[in-house]
N, C-alpha and C. Protein backbone atom coordinates (compact mmCIF):
# COMPACT_ATOMS: atom_id res chain seq x y z
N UNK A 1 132.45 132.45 -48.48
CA UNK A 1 132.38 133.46 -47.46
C UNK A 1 131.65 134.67 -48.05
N UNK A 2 130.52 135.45 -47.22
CA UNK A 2 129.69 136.18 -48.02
C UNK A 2 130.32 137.78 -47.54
N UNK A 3 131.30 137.54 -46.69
CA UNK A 3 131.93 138.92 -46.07
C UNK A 3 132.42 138.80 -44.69
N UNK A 4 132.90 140.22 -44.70
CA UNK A 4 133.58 140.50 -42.94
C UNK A 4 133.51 141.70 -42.57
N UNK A 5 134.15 142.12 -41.17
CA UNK A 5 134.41 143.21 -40.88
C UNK A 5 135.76 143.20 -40.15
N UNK A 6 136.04 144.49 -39.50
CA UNK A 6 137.41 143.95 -38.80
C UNK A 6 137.29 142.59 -37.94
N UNK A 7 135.86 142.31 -37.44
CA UNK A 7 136.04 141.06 -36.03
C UNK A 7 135.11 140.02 -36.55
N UNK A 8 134.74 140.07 -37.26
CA UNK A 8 133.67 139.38 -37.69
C UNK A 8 132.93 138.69 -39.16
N UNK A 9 133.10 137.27 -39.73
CA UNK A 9 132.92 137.06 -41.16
C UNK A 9 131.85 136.40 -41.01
N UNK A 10 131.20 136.65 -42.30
CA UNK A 10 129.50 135.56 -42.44
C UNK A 10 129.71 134.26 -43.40
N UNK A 11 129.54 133.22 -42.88
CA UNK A 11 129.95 132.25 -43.71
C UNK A 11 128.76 131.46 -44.54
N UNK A 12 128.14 131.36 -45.45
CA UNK A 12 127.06 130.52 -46.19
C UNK A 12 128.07 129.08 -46.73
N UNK A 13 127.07 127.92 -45.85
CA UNK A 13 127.52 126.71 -46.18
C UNK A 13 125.73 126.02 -47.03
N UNK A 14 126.35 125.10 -48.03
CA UNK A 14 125.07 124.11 -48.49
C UNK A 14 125.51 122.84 -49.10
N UNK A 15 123.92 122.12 -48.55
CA UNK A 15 124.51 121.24 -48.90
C UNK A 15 123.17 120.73 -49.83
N UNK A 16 124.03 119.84 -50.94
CA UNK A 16 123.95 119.29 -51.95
C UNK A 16 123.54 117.55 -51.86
N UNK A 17 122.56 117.28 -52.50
CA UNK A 17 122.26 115.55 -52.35
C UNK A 17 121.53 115.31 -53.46
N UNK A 18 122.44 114.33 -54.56
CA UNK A 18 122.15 114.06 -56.04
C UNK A 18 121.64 115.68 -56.97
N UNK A 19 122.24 116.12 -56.64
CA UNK A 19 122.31 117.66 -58.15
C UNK A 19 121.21 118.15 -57.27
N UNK A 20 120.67 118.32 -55.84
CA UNK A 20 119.08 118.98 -55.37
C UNK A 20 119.60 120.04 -53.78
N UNK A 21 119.14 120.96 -53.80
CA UNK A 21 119.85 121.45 -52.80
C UNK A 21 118.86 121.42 -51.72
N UNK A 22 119.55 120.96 -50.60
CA UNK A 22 119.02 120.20 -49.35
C UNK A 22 118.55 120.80 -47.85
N UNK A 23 120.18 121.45 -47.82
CA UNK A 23 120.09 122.20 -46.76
C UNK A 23 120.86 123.35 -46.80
N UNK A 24 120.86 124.67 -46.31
CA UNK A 24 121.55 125.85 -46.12
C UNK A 24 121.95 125.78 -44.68
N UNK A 25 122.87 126.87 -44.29
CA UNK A 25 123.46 127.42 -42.99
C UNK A 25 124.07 128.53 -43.51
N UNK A 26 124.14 129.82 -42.39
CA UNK A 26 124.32 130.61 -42.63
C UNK A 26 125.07 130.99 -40.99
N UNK A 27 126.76 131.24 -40.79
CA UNK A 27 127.08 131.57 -39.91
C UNK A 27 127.87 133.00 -39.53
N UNK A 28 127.70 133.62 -38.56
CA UNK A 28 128.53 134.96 -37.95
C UNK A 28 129.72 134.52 -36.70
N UNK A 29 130.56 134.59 -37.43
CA UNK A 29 131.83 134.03 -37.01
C UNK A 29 132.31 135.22 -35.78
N UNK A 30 132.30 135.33 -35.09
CA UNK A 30 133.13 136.35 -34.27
C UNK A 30 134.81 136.03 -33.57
N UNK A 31 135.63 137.20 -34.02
CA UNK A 31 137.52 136.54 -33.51
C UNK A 31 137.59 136.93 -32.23
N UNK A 32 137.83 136.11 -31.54
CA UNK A 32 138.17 136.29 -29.87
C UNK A 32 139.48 135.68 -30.08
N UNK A 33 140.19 136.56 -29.14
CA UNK A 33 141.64 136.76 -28.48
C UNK A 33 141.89 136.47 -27.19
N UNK A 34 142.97 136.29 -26.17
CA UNK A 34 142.89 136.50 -25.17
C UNK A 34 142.06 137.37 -23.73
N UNK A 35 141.82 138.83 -24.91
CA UNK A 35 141.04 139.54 -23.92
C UNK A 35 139.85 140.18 -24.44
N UNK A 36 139.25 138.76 -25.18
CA UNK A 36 137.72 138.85 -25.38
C UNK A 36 137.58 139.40 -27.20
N UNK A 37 137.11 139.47 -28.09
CA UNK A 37 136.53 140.08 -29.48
C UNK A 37 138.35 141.10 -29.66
N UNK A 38 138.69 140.81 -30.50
CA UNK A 38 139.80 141.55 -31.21
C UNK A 38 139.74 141.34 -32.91
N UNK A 39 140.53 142.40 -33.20
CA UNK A 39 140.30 142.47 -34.85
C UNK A 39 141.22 141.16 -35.78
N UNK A 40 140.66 140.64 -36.20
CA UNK A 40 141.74 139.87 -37.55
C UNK A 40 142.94 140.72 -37.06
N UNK A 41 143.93 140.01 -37.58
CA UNK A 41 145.56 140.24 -37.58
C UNK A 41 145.47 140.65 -39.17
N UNK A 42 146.16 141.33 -39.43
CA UNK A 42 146.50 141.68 -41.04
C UNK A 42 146.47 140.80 -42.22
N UNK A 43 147.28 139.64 -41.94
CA UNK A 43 147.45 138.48 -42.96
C UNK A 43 146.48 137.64 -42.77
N UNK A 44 146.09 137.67 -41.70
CA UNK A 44 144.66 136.59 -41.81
C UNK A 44 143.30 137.64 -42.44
N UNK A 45 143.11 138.86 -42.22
CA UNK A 45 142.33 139.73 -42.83
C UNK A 45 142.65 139.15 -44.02
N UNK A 46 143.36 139.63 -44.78
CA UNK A 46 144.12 139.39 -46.10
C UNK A 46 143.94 138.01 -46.97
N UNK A 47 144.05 137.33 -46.60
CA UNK A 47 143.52 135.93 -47.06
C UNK A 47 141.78 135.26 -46.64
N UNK A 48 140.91 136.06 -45.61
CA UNK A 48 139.98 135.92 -45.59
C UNK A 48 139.38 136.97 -46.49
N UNK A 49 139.77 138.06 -47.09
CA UNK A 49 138.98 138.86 -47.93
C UNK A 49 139.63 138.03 -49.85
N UNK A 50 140.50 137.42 -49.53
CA UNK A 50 140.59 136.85 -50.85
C UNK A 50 139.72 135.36 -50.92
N UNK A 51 138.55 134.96 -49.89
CA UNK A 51 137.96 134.59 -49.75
C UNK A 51 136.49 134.28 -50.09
N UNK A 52 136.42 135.89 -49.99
CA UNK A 52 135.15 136.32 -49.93
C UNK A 52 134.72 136.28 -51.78
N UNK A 53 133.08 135.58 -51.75
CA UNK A 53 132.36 135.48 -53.08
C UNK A 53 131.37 136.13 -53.81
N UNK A 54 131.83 136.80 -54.82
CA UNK A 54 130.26 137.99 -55.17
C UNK A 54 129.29 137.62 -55.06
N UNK A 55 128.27 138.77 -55.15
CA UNK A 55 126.90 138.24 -54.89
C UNK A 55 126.54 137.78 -53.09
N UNK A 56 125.34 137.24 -53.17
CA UNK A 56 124.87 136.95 -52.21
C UNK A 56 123.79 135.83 -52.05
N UNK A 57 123.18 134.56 -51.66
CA UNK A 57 122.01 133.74 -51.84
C UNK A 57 121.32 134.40 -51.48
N UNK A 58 119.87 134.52 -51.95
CA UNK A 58 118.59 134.83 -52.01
C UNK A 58 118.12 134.80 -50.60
N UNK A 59 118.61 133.85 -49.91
CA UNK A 59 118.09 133.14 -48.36
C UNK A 59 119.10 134.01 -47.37
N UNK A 60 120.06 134.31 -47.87
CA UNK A 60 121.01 135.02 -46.77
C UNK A 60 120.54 136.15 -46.32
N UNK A 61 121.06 136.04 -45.27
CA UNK A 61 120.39 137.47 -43.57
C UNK A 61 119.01 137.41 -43.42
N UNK A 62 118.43 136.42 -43.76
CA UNK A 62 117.31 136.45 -43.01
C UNK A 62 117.64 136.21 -41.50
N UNK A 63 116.59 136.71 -40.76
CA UNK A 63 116.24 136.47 -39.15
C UNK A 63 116.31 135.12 -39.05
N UNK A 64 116.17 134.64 -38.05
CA UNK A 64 116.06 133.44 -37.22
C UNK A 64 114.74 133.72 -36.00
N UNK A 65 113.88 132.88 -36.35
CA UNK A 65 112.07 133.19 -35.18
C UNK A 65 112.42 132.54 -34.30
N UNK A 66 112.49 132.90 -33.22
CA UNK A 66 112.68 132.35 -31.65
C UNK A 66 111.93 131.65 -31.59
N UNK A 67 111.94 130.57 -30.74
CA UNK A 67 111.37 129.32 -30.31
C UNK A 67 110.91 129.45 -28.70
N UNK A 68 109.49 129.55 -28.68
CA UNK A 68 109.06 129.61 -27.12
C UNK A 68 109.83 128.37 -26.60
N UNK A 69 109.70 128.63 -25.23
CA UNK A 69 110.53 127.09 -24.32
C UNK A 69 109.15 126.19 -24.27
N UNK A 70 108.15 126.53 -24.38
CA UNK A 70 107.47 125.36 -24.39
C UNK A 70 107.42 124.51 -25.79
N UNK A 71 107.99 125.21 -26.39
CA UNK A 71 108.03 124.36 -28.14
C UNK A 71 109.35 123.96 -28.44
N UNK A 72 110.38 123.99 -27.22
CA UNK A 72 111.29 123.85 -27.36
C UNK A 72 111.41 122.02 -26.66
N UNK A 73 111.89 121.08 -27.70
CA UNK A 73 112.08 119.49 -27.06
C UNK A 73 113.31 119.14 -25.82
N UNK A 74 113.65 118.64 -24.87
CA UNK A 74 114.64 118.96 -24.09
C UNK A 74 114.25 117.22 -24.06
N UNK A 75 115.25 116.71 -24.04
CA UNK A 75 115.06 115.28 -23.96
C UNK A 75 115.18 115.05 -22.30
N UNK A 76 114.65 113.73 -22.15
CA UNK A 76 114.59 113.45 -20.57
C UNK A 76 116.07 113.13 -19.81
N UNK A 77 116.24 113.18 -18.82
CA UNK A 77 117.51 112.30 -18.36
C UNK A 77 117.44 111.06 -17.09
């Protein structure tokens, strides 16, 4: 886990195939409650910040480039 805030943690996942690194992901977790985005509860704060790993990957927070809809594949039905 690369961090949080009160509502919100960034998660860096990778993956690994024979000792070569393959693929990254990089996610923004948002906590919804009953009435929409609410903060971590205390003890779950608490064990998600004993979570969290120094540093940062080289690749993390980059943007994401939008994809026109015409370059976008939509399979047939």
């Amino acid at each position: 886990m690369l961090g949080r805030d009160a509502k919100r943690r960034r998660l860096w996942h990778e993956l690994h195939v024979d000792g070569r690194l393959r693929a990254t992901e990089e996610l923004m977790c948002l906590h919804v409650g009953p009435g929409g985005t609410a903060p971590f509860p205390d003890d779950v704060a608490a064990a998600l910040d004993s979570l969290v790993t120094p540093g940062e990957p080289e690749h993390a927070g980059r943007s994401i480039a939008a994809i026109g809809r015409e370059e976008v594949h939509r399979p047939s039905t």
